[in-house]
Protein backbone atom coordinates (compact mmCIF):
# COMPACT_ATOMS: atom_id res chain seq x y z
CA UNK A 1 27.34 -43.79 -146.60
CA UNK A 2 28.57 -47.61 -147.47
CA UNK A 3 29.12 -49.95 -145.38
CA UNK A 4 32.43 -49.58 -145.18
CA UNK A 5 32.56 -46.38 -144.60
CA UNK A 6 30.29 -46.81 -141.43
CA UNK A 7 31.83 -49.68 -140.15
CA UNK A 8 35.70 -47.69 -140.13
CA UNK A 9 33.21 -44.55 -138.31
CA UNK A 10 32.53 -47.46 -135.90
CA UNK A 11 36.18 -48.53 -135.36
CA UNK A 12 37.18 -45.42 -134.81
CA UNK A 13 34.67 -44.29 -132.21
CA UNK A 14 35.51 -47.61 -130.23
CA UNK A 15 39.08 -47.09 -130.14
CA UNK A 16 38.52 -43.74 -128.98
CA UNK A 17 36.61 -44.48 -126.29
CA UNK A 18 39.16 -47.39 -125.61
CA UNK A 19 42.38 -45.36 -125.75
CA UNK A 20 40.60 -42.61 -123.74
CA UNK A 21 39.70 -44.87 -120.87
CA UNK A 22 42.84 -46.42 -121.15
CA UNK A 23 45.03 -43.31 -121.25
CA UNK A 24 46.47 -43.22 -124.40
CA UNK A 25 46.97 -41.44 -127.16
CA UNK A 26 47.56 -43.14 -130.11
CA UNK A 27 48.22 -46.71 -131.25
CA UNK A 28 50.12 -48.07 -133.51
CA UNK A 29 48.69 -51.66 -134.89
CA UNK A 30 51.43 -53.80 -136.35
CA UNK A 31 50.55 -56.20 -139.20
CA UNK A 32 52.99 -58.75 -138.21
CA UNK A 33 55.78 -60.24 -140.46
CA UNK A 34 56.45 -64.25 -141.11
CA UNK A 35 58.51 -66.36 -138.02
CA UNK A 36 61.11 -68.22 -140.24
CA UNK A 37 61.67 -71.91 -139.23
CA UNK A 38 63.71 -72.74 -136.76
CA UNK A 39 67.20 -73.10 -137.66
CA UNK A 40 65.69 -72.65 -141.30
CA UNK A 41 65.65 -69.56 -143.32
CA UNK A 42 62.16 -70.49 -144.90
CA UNK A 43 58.88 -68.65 -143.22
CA UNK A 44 55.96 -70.02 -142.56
CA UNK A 45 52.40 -69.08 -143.65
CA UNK A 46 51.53 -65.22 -142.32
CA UNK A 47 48.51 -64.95 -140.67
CA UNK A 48 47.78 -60.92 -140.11
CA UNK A 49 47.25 -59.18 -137.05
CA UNK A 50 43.80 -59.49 -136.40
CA UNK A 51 42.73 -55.90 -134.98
CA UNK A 52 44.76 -54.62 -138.32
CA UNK A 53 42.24 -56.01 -140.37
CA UNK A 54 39.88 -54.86 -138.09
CA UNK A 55 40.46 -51.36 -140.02
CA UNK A 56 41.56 -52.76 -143.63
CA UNK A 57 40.62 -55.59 -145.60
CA UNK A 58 44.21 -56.08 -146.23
CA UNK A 59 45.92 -59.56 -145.24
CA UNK A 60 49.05 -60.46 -147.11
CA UNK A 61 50.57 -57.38 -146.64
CA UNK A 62 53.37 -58.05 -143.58
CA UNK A 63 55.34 -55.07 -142.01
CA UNK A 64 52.70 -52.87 -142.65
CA UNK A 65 51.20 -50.86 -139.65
CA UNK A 66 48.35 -48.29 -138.75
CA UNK A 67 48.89 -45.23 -136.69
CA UNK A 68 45.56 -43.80 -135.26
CA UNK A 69 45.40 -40.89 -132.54
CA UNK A 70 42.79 -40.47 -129.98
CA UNK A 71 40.08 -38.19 -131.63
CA UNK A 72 41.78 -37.57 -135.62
CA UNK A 73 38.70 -39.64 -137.22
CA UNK A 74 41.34 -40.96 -139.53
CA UNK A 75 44.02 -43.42 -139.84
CA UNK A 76 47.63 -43.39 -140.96
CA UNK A 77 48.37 -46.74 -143.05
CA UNK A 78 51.68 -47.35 -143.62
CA UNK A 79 51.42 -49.89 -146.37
CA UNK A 80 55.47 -52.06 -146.85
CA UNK A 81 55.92 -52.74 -150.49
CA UNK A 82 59.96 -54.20 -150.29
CA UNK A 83 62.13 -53.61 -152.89
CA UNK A 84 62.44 -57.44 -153.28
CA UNK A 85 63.69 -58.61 -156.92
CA UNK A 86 62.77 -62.59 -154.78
CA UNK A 87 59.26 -62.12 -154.14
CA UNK A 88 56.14 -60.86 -155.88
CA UNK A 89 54.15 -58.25 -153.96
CA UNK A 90 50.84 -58.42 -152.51
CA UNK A 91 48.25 -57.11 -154.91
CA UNK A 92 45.81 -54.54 -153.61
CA UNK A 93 43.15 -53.46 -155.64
CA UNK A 94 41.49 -50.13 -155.36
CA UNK A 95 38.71 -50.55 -152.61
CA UNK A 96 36.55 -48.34 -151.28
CA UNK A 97 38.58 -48.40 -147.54
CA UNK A 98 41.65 -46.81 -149.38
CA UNK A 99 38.76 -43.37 -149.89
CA UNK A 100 38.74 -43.45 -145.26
CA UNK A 101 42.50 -43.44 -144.41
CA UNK A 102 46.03 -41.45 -145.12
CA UNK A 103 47.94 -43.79 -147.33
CA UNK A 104 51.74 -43.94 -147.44
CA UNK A 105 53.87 -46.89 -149.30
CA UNK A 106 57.06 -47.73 -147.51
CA UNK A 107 59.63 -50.38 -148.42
CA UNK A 108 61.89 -49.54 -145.09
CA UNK A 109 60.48 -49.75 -141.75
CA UNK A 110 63.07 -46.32 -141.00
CA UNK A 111 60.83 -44.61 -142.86
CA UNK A 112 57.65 -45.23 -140.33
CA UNK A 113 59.08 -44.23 -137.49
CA UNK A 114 61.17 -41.46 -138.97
CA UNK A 115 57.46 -39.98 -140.19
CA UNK A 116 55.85 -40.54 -136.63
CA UNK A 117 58.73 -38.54 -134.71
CA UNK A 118 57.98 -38.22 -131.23
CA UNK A 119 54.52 -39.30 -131.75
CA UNK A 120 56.15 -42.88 -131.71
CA UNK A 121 57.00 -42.79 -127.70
CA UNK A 122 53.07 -41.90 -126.92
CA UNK A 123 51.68 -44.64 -128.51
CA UNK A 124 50.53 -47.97 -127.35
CA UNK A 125 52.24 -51.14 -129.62
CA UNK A 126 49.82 -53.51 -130.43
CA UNK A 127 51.46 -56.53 -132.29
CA UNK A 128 53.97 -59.22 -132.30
CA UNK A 129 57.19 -57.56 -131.56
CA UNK A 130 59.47 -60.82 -131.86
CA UNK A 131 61.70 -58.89 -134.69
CA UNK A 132 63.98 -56.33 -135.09
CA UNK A 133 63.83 -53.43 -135.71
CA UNK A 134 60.23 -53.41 -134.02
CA UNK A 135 61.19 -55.41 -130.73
CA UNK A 136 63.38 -51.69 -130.11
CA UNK A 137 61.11 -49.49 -131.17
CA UNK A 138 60.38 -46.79 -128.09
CA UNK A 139 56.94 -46.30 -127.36
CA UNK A 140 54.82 -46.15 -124.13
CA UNK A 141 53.62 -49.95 -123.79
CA UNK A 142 53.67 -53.30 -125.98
CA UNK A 143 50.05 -54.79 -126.40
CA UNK A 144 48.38 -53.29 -122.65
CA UNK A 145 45.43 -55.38 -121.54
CA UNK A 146 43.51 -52.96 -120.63
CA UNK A 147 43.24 -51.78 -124.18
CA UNK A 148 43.29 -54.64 -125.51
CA UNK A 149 39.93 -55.80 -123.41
CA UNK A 150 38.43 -52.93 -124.29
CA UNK A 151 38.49 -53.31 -127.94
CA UNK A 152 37.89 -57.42 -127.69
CA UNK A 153 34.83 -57.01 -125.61
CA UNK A 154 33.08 -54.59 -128.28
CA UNK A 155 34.27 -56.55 -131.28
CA UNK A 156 31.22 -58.98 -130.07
CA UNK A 157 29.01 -56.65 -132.07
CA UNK A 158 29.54 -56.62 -135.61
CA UNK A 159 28.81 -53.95 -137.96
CA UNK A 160 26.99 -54.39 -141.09
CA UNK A 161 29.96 -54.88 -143.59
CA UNK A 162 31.35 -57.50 -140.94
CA UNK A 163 28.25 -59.00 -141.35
CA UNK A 164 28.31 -58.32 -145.38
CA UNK A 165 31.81 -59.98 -145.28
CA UNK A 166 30.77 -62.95 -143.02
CA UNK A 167 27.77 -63.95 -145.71
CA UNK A 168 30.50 -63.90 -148.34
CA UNK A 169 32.49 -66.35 -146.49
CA UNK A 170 29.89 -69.07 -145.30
CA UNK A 171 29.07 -69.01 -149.66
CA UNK A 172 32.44 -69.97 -150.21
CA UNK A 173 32.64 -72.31 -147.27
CA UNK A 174 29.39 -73.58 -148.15
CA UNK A 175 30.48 -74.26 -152.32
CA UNK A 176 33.43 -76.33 -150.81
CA UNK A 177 31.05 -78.38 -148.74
CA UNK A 178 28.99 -79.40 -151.12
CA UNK A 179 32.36 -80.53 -153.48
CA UNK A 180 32.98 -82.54 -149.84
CA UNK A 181 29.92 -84.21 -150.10
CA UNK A 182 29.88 -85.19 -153.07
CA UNK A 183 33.76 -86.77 -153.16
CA UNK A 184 32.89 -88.54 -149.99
CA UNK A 185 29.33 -89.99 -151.88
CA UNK A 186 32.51 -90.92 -154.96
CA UNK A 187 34.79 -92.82 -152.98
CA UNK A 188 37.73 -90.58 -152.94
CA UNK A 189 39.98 -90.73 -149.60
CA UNK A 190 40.32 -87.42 -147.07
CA UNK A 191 42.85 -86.21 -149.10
CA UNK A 192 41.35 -86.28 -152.36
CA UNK A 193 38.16 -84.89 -150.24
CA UNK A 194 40.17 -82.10 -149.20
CA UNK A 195 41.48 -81.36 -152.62
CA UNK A 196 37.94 -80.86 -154.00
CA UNK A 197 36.69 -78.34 -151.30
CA UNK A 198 39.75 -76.18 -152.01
CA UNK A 199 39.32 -76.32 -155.51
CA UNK A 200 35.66 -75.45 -155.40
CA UNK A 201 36.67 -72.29 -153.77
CA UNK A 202 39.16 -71.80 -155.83
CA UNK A 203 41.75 -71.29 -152.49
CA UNK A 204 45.22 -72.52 -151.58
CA UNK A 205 45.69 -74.65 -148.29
CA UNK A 206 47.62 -71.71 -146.43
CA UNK A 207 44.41 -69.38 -147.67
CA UNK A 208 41.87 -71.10 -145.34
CA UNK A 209 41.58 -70.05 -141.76
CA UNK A 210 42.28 -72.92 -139.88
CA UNK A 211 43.54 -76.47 -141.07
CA UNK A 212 40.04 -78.72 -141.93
CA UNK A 213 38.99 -81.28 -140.27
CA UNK A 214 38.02 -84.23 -143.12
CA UNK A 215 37.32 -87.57 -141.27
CA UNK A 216 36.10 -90.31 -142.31
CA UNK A 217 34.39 -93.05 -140.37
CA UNK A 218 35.97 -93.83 -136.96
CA UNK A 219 38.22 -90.37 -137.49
CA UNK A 220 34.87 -88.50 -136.79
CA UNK A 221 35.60 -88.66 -132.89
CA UNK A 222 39.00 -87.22 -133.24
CA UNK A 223 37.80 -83.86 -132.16
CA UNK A 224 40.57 -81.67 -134.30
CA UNK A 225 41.26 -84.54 -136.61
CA UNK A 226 43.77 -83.14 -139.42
CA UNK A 227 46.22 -86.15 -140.89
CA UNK A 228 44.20 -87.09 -144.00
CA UNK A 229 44.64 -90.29 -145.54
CA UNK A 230 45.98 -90.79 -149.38
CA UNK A 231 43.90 -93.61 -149.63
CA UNK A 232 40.17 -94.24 -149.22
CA UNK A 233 38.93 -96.47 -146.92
CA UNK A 234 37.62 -100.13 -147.59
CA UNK A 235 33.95 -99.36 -146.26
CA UNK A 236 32.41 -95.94 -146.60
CA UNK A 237 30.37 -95.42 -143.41
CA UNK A 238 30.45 -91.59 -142.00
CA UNK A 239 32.04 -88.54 -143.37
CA UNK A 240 32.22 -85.18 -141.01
CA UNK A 241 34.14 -81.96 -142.47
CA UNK A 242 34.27 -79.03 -140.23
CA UNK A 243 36.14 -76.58 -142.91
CA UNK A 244 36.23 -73.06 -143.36
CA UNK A 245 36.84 -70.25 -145.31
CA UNK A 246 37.70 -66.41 -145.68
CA UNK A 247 36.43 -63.19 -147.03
CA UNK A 248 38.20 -59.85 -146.49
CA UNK A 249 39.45 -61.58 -143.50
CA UNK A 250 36.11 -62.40 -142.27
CA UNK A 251 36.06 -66.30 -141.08
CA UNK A 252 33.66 -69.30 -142.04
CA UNK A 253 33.34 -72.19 -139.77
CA UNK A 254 31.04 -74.95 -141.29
CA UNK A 255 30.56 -78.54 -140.06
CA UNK A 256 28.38 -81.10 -141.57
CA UNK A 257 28.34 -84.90 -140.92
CA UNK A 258 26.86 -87.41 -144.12
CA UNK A 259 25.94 -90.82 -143.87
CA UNK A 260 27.03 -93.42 -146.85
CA UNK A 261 23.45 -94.55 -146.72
CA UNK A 262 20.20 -94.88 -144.90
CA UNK A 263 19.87 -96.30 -141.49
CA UNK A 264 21.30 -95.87 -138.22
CA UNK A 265 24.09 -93.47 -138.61
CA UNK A 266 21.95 -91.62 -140.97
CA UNK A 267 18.84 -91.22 -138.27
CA UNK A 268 21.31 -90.17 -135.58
CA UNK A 269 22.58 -87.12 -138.21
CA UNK A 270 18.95 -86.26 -138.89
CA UNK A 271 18.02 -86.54 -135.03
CA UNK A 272 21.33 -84.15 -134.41
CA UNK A 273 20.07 -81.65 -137.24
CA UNK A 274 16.48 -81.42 -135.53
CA UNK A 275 18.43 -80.67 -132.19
CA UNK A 276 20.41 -78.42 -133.16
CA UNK A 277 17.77 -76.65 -135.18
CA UNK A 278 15.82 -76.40 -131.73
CA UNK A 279 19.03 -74.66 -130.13
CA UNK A 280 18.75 -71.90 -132.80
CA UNK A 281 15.30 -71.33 -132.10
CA UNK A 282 16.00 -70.20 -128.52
CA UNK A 283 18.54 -67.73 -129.24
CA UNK A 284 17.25 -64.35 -127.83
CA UNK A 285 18.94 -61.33 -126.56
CA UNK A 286 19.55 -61.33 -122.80
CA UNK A 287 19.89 -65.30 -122.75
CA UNK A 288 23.45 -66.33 -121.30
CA UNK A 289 25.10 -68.19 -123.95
CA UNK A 290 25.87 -70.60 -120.81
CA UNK A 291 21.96 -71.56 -120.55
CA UNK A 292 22.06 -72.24 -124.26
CA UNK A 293 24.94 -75.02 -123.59
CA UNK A 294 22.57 -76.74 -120.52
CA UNK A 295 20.17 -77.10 -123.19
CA UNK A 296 22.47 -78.56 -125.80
CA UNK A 297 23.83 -81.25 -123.44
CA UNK A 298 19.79 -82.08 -122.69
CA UNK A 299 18.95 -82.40 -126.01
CA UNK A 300 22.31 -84.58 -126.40
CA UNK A 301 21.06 -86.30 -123.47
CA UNK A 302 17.81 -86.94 -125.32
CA UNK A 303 19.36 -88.42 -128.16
CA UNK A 304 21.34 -90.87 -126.27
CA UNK A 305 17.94 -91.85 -124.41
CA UNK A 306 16.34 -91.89 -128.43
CA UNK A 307 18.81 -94.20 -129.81
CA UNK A 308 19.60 -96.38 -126.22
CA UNK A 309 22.55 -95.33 -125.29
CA UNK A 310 21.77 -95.19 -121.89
CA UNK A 311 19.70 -97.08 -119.99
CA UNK A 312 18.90 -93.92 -117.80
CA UNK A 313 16.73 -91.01 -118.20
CA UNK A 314 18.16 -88.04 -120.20
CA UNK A 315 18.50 -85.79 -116.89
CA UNK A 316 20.20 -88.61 -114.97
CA UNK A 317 22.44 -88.65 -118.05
CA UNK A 318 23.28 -84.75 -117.68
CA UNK A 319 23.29 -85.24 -113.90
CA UNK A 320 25.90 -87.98 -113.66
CA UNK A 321 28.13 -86.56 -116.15
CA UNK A 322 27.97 -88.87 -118.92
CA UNK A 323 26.88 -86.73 -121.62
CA UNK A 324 30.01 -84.78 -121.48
CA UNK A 325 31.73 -88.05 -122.19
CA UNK A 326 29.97 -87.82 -125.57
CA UNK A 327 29.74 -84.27 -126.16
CA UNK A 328 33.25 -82.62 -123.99
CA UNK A 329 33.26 -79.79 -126.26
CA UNK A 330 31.44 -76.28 -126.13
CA UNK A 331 28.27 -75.80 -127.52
CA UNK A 332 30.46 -72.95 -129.88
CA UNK A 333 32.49 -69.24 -130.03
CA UNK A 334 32.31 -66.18 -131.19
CA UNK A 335 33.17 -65.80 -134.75
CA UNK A 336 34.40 -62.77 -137.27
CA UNK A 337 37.72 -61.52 -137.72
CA UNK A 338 39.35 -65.29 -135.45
CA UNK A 339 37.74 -68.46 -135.91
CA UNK A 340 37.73 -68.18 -132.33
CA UNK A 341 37.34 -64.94 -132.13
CA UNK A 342 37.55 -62.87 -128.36
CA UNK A 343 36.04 -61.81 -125.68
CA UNK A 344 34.15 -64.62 -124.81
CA UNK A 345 34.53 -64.31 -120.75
CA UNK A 346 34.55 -60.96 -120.85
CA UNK A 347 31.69 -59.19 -118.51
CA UNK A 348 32.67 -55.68 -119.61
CA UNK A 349 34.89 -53.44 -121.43
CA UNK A 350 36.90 -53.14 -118.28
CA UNK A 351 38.67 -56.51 -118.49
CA UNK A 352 36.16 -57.84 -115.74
CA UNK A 353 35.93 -61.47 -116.73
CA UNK A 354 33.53 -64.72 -116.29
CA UNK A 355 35.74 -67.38 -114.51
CA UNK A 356 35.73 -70.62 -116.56
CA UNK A 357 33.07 -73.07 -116.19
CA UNK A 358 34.37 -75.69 -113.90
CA UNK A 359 31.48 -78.35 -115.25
CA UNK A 360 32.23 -77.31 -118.69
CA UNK A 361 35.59 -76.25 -119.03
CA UNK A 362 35.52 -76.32 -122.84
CA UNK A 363 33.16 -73.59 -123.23
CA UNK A 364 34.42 -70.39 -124.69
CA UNK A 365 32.05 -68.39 -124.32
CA UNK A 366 29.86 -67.26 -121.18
CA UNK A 367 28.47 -63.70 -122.42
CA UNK A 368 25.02 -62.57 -122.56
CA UNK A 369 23.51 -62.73 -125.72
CA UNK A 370 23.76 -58.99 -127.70
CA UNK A 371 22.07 -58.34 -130.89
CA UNK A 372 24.43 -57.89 -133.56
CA UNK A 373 26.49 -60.50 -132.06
CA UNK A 374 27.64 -63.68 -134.23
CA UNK A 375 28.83 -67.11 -133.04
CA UNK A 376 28.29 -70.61 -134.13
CA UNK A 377 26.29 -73.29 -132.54
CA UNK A 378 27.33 -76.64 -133.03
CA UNK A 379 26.24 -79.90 -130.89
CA UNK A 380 28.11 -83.05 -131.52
CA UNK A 381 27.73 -87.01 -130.06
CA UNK A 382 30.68 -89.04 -130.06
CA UNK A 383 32.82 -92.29 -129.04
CA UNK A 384 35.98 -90.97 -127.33
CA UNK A 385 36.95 -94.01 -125.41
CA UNK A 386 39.46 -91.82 -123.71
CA UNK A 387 36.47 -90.03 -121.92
CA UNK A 388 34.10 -93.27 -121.55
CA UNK A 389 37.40 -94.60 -119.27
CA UNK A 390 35.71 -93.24 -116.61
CA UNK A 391 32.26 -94.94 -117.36
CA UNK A 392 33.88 -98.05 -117.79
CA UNK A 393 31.74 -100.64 -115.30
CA UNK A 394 28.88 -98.30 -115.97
CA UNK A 395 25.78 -100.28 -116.25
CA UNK A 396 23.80 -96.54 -117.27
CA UNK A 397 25.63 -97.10 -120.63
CA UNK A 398 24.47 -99.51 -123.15
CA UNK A 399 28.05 -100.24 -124.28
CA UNK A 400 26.82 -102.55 -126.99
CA UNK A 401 25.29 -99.43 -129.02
CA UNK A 402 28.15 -97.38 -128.00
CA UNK A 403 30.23 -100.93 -130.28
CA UNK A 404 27.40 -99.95 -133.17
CA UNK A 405 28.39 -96.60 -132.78
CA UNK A 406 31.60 -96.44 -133.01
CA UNK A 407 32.94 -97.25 -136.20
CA UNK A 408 31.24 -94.42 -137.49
CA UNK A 409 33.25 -92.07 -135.05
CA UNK A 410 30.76 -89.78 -133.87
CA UNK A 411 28.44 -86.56 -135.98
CA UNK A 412 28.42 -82.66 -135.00
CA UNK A 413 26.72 -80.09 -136.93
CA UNK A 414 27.57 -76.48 -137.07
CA UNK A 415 26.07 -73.00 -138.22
CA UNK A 416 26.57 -69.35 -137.47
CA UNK A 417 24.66 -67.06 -136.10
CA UNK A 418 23.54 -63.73 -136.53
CA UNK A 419 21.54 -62.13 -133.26
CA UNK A 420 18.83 -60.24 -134.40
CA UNK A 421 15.71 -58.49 -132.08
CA UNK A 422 13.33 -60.45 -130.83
CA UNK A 423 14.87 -64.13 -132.27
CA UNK A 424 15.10 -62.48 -135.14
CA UNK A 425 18.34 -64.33 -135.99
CA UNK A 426 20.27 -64.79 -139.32
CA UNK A 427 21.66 -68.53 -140.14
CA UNK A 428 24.61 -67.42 -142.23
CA UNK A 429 25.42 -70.99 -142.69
CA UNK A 430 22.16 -72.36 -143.86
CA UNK A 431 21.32 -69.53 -146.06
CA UNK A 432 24.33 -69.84 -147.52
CA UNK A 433 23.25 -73.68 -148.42
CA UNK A 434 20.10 -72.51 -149.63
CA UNK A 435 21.52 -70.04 -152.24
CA UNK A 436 24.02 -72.51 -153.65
CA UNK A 437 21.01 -74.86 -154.03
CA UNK A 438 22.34 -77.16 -151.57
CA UNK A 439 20.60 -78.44 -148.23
């Protein structure tokens, strides 16, 4: 059996068990279609319903839907091909998915629901409904929770061809890091910088899965920094790119920080590596993913006692607070079919969730650990004067390194994660470096 075939035979079993406990009978899983622009008649980029690439490697393929009923083993994919004389149509190649499901081509949405009958009204919508003629369509509930839960809390565990499809993307991601690197070691401004890592995978912008973060120097502390500047800076001190790619729909989140030379900024990226190399080594199954952030903040902590930062102990550091002034983000997220992807406070497949963390409200996920499960794991240090405000006649900071600091923005580094038995884990990220050569 491939891989693909057991990883639909998965699918379906969990949204049997999902619509069962849920009490429905069928679902129908809308692709999506393109919002046009307000008071505009040109779309903007369409980014595919995620659980309906969940059961096809299709993305570019809007109006297009799967029908599955409770217990049928099989799928219904209703695959839109307009009659469009304006637009080219999505190409898709034979694949081995198109062997697992009922396949009918449609270029009018009539003809889906006139093929479904009655079987329409029993089924639970899950999609955007913001068009017509979908936002009338008559069936028994639009997107329920309680189904939706259910399917989000087992999508934690990927099967083997998610896993296949996730290697595939960190060695793209990972070929337009090292074109990054070496434009930010040339000279070339964020732009150009950006330009090479798309070309190296041979993508368009619209193509990548979220927009990339290419900052150089002070712009490393703007957490989601995305503006890009035309023109290179007049002294190259600190590059970080946290950029990403896709595969079958499978997501890539990558983030490495380079120094323009040896010395300080380049011994705080090394010290950050070792860290966060210690983090992976603690992953286990049964851990909370929670612990695993206490111990990234320490280790932060550490660092900023290392390189006096502080004129406190590391704990004291954690204990007052201050390291989330440097480090206010989540140690990482789930990651597979989102960038983001769900279910991170979920406690069970009943919707029962983990309230958020009221010390570290940035955290997105608070699960156990689960073999099988993927997520990324990425520490950071920074100089976000917006959250040293409250520091501010702190005499437990040494505000003149913070000064030293600063200029060079701040470093984060970022791999994901394959549980396996026993800390048996898989670094998608760093093998993927280590195939290309690279690292």
């Amino acid at each position: 059996m491939s891989s693909y075939a057991q990883h639909i035979k998965t699918v379906t079993e969990r949204f049997d068990q999902a619509l069962a406990d849920t009490g429905y009978e069928s679902t129908l899983i809308y692709a999506g279609q393109p919002r046009v622009a307000f008071l505009d008649d040109n779309p903007g980029t369409f980014k595919v319903n995620p659980l309906f690439k969940y059961w096809i490697p299709v993305l570019e393929s809007p109006k297009s839907a799967i029908f599955y009923r409770k217990g049928s083993g099989k799928p219904t994919v209703y695959l839109f091909q307009a009659r469009d004389f304006w637009h080219s149509q999505a190409q898709i190649s034979e694949e081995d998915w198109q062997q697992h499901v009922e396949l009918k081509i449609i270029d009018d949405l009539s003809q889906l629901t006139d093929d479904l009958g009655d079987a329409l009204a029993a089924s639970a919508f899950l999609g955007e409904d913001f068009a017509q003629p979908v936002a009338d369509w008559n069936v028994k509930a639009r997107n329920p929770q309680a189904l939706i839960d259910h399917l989000h809390f087992h999508r934690a565990v990927k099967t083997d061809w998610e896993v296949e499809n996730l290697r595939q993307a960190n060695l793209l991601a990972a070929k337009g890091h090292l074109a990054a690197k070496e434009a930010f070691l040339g000279g070339k401004s964020e732009l150009e910088i950006h330009s090479d890592y798309l070309a190296a995978m041979n993508f368009r912008e619209s193509q990548v899965p979220y927009n990339s973060i290419v900052a150089l120097n002070d712009h490393s502390a703007i957490l989601h920094y995305d503006v890009y500047d035309v023109t290179p800076p007049k002294q190259r001190l600190s590059f970080l790119i946290d950029a990403g790619s896709l595969y079958k729909g499978y997501c890539a989140d990558i983030t490495r920080s380079y120094a323009s030379e040896a010395g300080f900024y380049a011994d705080l990226v090394n010290a950050m590596d070792t860290a966060q190399q210690e983090l992976l080594s603690e992953i286990k199954p049964g851990i909370n993913y929670y612990d695993l952030h206490v111990s990234m903040h320490l280790k932060v902590a550490a660092i900023l006692e290392q390189f006096d930062f502080i004129n406190i102990s590391a704990q004291e550091a954690y204990d007052k607070g201050i390291t989330s002034a440097f480090m206010p983000h989540g140690l990482g997220h789930f990651i597979g079919l989102q960038v983001h992807d769900v279910g991170g406070f979920l406690q069970d497949d009943k919707g029962n969730s983990y309230e958020r963390s009221e010390r570290h409200p940035f955290l997105r996920l608070l699960r156990d650990i689960e073999v099988g499960q993927v997520f990324t794991i990425e520490p950071g240090l920074y100089v976000v004067d917006q959250l040293l405000e409250e520091f501010a006649d702190s005499k437990d900071i040494n505000w003149t390194m913070v000064d030293k600091l600063r200029p060079y923005g701040g470093v984060r580094i970022e791999d994901s994660i394959v549980v396996g038995a026993n800390g048996d884990n898989e670094n998608l990220t760093r093998n993927a470096f280590k195939a290309l050569g690279g690292e």
